[in-house]
PDB file of N, CA and C in Angstrom:
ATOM      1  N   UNK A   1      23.251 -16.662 -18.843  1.00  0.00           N
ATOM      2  CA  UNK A   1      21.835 -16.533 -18.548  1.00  0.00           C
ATOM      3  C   UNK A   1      21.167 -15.758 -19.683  1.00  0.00           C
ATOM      4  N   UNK A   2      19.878 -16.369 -20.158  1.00  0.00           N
ATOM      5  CA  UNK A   2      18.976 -15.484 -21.138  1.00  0.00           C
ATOM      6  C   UNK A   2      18.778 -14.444 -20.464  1.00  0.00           C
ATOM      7  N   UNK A   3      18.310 -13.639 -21.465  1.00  0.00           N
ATOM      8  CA  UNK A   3      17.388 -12.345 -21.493  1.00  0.00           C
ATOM      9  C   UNK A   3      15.750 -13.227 -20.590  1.00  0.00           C
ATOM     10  N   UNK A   4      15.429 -13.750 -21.277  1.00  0.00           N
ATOM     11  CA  UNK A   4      14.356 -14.784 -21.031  1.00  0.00           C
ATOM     12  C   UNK A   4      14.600 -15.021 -19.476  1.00  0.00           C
ATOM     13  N   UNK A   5      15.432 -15.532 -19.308  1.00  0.00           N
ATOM     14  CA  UNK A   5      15.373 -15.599 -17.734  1.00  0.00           C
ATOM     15  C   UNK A   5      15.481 -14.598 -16.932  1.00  0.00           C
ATOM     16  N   UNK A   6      16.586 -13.440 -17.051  1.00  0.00           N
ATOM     17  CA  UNK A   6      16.080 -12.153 -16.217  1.00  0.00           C
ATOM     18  C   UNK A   6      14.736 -11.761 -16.459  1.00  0.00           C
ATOM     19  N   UNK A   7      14.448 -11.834 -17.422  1.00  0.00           N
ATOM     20  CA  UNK A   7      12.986 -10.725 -17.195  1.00  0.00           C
ATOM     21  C   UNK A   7      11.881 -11.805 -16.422  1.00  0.00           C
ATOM     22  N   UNK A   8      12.190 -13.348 -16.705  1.00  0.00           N
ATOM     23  CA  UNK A   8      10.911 -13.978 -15.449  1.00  0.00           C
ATOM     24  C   UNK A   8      11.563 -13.377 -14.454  1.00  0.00           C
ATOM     25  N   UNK A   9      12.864 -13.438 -14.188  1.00  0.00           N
ATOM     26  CA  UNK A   9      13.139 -13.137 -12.189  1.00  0.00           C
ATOM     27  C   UNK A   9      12.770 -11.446 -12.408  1.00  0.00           C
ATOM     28  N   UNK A  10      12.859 -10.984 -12.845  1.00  0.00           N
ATOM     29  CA  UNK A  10      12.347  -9.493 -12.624  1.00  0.00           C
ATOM     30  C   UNK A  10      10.509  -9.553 -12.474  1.00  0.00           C
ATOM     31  N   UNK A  11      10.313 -10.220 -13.293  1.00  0.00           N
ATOM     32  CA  UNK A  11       8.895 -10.118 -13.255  1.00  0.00           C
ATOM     33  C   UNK A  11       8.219 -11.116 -11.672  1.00  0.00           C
ATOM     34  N   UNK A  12       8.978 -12.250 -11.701  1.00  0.00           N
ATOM     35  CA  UNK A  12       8.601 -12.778 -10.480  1.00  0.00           C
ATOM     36  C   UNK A  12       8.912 -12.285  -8.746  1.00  0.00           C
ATOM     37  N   UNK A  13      10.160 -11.134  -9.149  1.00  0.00           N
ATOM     38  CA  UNK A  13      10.556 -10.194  -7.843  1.00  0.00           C
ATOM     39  C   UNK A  13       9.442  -9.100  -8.186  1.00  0.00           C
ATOM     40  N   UNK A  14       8.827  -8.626  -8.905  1.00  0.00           N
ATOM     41  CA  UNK A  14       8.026  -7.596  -9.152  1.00  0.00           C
ATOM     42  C   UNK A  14       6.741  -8.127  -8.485  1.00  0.00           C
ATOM     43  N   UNK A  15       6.442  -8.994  -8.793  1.00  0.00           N
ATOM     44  CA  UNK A  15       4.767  -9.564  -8.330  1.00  0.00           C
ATOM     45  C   UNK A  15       5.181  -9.599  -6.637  1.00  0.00           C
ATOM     46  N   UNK A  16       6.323 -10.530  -6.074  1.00  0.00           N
ATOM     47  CA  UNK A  16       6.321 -10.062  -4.720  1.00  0.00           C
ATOM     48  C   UNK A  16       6.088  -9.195  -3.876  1.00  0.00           C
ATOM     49  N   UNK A  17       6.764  -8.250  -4.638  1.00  0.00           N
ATOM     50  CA  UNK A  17       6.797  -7.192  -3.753  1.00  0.00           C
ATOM     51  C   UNK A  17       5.371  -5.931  -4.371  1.00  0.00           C
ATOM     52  N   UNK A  18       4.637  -6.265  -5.505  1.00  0.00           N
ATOM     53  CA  UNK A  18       3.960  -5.673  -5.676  1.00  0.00           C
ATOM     54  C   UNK A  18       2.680  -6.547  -4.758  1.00  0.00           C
ATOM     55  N   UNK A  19       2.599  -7.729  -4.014  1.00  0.00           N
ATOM     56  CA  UNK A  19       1.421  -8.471  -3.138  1.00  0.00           C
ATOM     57  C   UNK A  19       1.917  -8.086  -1.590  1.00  0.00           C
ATOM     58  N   UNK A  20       3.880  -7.660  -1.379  1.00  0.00           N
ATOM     59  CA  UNK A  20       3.851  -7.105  -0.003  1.00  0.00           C
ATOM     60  C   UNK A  20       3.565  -5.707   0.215  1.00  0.00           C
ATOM     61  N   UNK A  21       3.202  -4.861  -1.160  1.00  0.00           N
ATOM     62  CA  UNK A  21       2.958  -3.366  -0.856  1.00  0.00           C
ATOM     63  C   UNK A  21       1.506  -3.947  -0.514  1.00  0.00           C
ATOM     64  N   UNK A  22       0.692  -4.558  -1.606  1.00  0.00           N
ATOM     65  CA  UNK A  22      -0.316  -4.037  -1.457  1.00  0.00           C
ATOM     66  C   UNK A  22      -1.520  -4.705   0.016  1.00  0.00           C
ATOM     67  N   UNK A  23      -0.706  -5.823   0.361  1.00  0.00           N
ATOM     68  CA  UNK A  23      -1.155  -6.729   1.540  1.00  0.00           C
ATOM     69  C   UNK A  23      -0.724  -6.166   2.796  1.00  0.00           C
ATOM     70  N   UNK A  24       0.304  -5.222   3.004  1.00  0.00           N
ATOM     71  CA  UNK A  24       0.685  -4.436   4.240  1.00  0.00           C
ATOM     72  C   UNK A  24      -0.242  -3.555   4.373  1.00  0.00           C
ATOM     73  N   UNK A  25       0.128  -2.686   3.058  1.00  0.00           N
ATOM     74  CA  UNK A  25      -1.234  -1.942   3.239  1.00  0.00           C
ATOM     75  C   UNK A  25      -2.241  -1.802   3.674  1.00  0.00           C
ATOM     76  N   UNK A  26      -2.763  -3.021   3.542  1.00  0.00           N
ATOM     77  CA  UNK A  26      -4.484  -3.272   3.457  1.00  0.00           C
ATOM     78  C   UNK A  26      -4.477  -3.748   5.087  1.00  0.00           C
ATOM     79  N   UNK A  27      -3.379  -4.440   5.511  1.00  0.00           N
ATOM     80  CA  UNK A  27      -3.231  -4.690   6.810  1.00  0.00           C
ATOM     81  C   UNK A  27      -3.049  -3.952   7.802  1.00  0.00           C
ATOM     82  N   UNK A  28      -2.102  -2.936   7.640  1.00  0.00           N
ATOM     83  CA  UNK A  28      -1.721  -1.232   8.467  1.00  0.00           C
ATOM     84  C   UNK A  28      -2.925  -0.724   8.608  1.00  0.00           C
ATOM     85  N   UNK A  29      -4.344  -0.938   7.366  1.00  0.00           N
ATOM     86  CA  UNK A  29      -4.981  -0.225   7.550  1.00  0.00           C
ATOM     87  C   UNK A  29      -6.126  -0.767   8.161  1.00  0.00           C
ATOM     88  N   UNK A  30      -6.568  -1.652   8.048  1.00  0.00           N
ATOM     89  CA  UNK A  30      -7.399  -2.440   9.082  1.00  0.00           C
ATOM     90  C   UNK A  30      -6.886  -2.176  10.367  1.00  0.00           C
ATOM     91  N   UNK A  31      -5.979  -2.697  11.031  1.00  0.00           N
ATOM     92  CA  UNK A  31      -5.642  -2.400  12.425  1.00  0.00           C
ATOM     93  C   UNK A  31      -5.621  -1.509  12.702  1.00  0.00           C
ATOM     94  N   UNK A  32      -5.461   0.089  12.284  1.00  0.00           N
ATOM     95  CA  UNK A  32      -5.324   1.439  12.097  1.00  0.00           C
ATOM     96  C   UNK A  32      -6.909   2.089  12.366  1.00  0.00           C
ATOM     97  N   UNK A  33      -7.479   1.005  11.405  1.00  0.00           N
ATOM     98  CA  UNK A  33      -9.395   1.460  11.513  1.00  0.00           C
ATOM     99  C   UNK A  33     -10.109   0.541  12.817  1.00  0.00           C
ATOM    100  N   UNK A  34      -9.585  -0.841  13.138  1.00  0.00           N
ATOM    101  CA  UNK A  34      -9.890  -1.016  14.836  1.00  0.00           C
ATOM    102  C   UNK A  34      -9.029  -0.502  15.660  1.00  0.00           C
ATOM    103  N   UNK A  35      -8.227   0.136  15.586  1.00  0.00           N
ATOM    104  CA  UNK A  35      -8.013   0.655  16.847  1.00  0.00           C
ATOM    105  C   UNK A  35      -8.692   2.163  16.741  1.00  0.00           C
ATOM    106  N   UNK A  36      -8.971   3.078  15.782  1.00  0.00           N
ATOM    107  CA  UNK A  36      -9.496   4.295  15.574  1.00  0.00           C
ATOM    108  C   UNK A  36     -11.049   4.180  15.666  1.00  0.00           C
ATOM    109  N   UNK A  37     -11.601   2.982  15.472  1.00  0.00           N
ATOM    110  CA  UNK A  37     -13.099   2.831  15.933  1.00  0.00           C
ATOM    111  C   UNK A  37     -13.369   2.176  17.105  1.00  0.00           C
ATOM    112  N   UNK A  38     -11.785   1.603  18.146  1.00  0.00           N
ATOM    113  CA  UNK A  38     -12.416   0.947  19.003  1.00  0.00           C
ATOM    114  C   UNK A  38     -12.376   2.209  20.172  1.00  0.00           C
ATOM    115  N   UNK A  39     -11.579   3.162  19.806  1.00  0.00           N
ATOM    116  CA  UNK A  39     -11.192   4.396  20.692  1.00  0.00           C
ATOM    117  C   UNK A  39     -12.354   5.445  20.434  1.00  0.00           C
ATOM    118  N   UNK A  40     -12.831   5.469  19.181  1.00  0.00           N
ATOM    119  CA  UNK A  40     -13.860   6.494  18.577  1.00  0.00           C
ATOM    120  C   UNK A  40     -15.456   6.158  19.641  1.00  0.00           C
ATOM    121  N   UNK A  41     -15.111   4.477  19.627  1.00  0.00           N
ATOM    122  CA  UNK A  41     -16.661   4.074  20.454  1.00  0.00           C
ATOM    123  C   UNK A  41     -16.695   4.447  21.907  1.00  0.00           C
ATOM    124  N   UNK A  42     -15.180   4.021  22.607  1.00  0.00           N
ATOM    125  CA  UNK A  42     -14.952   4.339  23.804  1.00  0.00           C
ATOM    126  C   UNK A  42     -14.973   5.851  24.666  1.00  0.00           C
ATOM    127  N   UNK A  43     -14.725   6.550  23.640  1.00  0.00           N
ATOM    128  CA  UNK A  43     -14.354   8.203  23.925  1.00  0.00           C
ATOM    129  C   UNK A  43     -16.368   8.890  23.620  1.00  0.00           C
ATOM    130  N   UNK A  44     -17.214   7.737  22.635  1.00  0.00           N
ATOM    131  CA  UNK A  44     -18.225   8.647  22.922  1.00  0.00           C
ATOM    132  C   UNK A  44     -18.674   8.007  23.753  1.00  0.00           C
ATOM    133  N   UNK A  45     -18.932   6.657  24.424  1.00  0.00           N
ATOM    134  CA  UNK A  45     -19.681   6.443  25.542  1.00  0.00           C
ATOM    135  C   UNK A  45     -19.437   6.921  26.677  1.00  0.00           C
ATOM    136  N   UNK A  46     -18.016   7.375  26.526  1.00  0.00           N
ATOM    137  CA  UNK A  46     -17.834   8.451  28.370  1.00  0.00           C
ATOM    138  C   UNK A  46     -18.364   9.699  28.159  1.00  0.00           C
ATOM    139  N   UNK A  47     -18.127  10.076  27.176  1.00  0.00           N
ATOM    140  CA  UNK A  47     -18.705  11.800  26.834  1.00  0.00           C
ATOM    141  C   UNK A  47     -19.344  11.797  25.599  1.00  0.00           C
ATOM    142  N   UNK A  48     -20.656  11.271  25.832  1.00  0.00           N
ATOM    143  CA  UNK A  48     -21.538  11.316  24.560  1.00  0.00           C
ATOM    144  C   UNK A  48     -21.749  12.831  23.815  1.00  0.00           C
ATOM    145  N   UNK A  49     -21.534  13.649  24.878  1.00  0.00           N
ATOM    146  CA  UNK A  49     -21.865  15.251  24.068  1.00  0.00           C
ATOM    147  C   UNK A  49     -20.765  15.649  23.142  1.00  0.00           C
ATOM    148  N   UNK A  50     -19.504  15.019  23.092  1.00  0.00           N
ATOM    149  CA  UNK A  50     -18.156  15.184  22.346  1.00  0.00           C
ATOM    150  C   UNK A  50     -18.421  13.701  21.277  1.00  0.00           C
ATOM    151  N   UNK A  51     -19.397  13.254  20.885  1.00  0.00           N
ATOM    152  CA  UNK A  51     -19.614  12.493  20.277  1.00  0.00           C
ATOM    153  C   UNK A  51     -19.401  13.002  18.608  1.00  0.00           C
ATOM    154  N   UNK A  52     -20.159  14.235  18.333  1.00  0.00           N
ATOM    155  CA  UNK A  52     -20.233  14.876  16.995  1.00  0.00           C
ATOM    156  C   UNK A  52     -18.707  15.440  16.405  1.00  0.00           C
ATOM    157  N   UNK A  53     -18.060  15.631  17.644  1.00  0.00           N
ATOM    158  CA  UNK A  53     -16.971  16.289  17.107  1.00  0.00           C
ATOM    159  C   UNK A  53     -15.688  15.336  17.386  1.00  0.00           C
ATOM    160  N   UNK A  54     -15.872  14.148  18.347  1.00  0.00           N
ATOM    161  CA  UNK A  54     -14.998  13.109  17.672  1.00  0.00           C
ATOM    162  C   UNK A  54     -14.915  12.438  16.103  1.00  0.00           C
ATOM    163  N   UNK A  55     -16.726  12.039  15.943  1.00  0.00           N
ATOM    164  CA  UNK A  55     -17.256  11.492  14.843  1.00  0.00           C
ATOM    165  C   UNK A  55     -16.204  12.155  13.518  1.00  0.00           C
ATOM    166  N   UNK A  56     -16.628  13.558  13.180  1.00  0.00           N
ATOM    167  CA  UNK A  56     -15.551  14.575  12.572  1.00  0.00           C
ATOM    168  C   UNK A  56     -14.140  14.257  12.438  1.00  0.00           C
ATOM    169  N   UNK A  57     -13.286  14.158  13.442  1.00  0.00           N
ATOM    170  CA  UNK A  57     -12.204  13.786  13.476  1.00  0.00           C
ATOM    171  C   UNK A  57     -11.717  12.656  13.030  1.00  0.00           C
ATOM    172  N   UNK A  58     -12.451  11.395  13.372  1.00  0.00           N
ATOM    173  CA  UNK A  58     -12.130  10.311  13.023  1.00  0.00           C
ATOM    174  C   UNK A  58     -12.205  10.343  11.803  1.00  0.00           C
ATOM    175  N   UNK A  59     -13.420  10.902  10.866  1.00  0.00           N
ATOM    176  CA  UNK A  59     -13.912  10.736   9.788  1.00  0.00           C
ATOM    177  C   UNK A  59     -12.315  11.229   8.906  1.00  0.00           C
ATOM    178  N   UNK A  60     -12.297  12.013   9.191  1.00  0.00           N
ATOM    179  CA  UNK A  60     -11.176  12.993   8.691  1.00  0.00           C
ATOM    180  C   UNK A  60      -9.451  12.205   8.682  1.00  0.00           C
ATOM    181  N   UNK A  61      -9.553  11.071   9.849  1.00  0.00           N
ATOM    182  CA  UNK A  61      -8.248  10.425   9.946  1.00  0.00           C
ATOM    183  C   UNK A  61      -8.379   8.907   9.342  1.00  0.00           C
ATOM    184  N   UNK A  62      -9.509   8.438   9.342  1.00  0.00           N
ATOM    185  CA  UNK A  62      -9.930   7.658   8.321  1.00  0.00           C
ATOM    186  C   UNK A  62      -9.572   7.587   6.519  1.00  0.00           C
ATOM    187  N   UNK A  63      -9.806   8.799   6.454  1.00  0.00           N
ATOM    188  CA  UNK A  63      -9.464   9.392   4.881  1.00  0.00           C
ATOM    189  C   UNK A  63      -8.163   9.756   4.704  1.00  0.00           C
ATOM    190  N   UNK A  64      -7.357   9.984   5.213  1.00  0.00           N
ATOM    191  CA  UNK A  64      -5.860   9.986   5.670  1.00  0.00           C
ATOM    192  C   UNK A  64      -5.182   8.622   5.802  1.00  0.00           C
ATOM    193  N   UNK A  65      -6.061   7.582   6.577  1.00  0.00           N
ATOM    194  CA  UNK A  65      -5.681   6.533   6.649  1.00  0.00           C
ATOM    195  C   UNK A  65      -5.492   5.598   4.790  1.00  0.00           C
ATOM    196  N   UNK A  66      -6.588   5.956   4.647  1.00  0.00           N
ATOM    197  CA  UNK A  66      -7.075   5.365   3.234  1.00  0.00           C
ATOM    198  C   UNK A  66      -6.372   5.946   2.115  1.00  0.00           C
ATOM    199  N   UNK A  67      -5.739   7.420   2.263  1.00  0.00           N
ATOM    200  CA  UNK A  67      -5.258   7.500   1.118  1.00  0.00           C
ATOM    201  C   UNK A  67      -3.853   7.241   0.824  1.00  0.00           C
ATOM    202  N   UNK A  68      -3.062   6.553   2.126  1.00  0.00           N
ATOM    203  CA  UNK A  68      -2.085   5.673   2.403  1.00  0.00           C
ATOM    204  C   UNK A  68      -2.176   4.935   1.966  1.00  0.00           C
ATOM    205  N   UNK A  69      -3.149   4.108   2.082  1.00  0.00           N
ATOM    206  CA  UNK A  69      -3.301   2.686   1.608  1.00  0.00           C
ATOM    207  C   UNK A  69      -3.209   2.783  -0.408  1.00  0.00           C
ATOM    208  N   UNK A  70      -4.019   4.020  -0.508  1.00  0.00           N
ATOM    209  CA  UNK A  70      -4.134   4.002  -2.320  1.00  0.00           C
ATOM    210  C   UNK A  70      -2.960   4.427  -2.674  1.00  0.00           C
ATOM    211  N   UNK A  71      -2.324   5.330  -2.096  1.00  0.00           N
ATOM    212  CA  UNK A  71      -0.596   5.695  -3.001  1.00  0.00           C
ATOM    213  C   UNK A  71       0.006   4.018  -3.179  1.00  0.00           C
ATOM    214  N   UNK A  72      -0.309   3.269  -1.547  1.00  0.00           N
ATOM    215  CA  UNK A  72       0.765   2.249  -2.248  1.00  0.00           C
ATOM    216  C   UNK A  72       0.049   1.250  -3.235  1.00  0.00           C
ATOM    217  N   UNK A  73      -1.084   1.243  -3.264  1.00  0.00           N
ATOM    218  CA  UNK A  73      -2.067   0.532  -4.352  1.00  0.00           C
ATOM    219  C   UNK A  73      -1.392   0.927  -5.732  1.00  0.00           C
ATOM    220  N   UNK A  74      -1.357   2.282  -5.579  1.00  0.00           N
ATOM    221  CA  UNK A  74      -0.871   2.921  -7.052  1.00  0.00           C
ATOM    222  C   UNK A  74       0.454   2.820  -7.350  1.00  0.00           C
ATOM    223  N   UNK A  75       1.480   2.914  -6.319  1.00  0.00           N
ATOM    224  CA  UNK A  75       2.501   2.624  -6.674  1.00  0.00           C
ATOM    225  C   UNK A  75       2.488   1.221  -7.169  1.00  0.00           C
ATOM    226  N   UNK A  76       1.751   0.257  -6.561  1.00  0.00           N
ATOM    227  CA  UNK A  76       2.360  -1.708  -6.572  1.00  0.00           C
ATOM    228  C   UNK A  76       1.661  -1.398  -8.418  1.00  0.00           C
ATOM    229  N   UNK A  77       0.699  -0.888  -8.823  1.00  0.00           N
ATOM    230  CA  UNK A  77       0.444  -0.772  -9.674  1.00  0.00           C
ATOM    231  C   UNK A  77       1.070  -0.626 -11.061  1.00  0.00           C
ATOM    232  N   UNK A  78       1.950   0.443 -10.351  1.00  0.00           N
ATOM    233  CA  UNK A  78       2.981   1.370 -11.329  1.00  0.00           C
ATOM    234  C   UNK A  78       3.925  -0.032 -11.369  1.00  0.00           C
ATOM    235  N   UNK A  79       4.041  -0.800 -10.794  1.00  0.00           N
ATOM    236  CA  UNK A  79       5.328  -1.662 -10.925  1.00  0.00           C
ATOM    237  C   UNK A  79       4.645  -2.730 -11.586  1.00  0.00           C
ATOM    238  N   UNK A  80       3.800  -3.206 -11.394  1.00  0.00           N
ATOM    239  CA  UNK A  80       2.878  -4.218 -12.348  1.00  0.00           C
ATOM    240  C   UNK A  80       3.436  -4.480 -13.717  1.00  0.00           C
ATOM    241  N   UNK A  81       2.576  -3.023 -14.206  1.00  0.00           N
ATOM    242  CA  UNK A  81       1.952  -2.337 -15.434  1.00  0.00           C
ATOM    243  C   UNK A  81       3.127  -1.698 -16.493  1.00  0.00           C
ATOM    244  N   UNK A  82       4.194  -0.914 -16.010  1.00  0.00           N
ATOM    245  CA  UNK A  82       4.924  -0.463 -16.203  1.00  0.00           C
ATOM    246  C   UNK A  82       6.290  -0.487 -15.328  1.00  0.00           C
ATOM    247  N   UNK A  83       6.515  -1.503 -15.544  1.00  0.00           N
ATOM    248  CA  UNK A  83       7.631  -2.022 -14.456  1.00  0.00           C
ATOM    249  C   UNK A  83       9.108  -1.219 -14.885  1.00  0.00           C
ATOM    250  N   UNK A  84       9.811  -0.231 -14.218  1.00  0.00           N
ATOM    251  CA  UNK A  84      10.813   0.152 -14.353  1.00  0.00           C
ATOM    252  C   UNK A  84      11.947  -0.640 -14.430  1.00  0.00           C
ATOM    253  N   UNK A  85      11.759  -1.704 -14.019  1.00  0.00           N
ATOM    254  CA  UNK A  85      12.965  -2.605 -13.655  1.00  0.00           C
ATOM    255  C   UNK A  85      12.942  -3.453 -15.002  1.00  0.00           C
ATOM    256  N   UNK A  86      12.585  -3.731 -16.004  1.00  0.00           N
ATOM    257  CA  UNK A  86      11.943  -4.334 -16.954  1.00  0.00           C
ATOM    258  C   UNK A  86      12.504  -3.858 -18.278  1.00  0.00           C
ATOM    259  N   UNK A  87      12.455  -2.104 -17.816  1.00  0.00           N
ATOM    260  CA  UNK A  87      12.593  -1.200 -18.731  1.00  0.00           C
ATOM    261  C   UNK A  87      14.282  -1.162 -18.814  1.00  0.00           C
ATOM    262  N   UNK A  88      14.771  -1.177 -17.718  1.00  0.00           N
ATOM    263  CA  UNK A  88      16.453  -1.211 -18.171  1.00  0.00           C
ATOM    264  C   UNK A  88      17.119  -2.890 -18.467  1.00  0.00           C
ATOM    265  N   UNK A  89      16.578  -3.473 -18.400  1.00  0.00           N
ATOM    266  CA  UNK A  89      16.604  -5.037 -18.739  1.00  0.00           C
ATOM    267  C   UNK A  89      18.002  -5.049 -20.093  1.00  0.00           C
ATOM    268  N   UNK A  90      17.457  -4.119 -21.195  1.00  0.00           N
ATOM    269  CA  UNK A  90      18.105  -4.372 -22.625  1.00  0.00           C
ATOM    270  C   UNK A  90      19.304  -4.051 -21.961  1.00  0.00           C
ATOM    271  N   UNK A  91      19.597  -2.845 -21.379  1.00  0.00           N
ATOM    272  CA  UNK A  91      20.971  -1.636 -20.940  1.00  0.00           C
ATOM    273  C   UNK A  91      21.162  -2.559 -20.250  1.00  0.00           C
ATOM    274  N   UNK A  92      21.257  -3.594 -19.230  1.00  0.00           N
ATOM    275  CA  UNK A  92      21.888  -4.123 -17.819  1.00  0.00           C
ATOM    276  C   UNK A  92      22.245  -5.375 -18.838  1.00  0.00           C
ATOM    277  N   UNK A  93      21.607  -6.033 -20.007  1.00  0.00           N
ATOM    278  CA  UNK A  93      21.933  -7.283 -20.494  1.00  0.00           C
ATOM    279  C   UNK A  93      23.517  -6.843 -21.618  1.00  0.00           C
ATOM    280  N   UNK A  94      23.239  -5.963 -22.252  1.00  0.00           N
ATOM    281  CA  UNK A  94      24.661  -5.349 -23.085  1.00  0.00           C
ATOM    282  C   UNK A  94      25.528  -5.438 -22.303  1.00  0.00           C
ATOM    283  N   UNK A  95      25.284  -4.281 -20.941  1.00  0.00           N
ATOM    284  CA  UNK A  95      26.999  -4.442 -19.953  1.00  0.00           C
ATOM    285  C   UNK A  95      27.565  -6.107 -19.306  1.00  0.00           C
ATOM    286  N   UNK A  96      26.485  -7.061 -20.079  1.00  0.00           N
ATOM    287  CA  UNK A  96      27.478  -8.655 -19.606  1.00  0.00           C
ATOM    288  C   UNK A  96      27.809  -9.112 -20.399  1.00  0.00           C
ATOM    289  N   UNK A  97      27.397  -8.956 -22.504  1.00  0.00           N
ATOM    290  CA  UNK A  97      28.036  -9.448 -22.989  1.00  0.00           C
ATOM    291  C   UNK A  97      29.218  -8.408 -23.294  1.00  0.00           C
TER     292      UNK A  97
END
């Protein structure tokens, strides 16, 4: 096998899994934000006076939610751009001839 051909299958296992970080993600976090706004709506229409200080909370687990979502943005990134797996390619091709 080429060099040429590991690095497409590295590069074509890299794009996978850099579209399942970043598509889970984005998915965990949608369902994460309807169920946190469908509970946020429900909790102020029974007790509208605890409205301000749910609002707060959510706001606060929202941004928590989201910055989940950007580590793995940044990580699928890091594998893109600078693919580690790429980088030992030369060292893993020597130990077969």
């Amino acid at each position: 096998m080429e060099a040429a051909s590991y690095y497409a299958h590295i590069q074509g296992m890299t794009a996978i899994a850099v579209a399942l970080l970043i598509g889970f993600g984005a998915l965990g976090t949608a369902i994460g934000l309807g169920l946190l706004g469908g509970r946020f709506l429900e909790g102020a229409a029974r007790q509208p006076e605890m409205a301000p200080m749910l609002q707060t909370k959510m706001f606060i687990i929202v941004g928590l939610l989201d910055a989940v979502t950007m580590i793995g943005v940044g990580i699928a990134l890091y594998f893109a751009f600078a693919n580690p797996f790429a980088k030992n390619l030369v060292s893993y091709i020597a130990t077969l001839s």
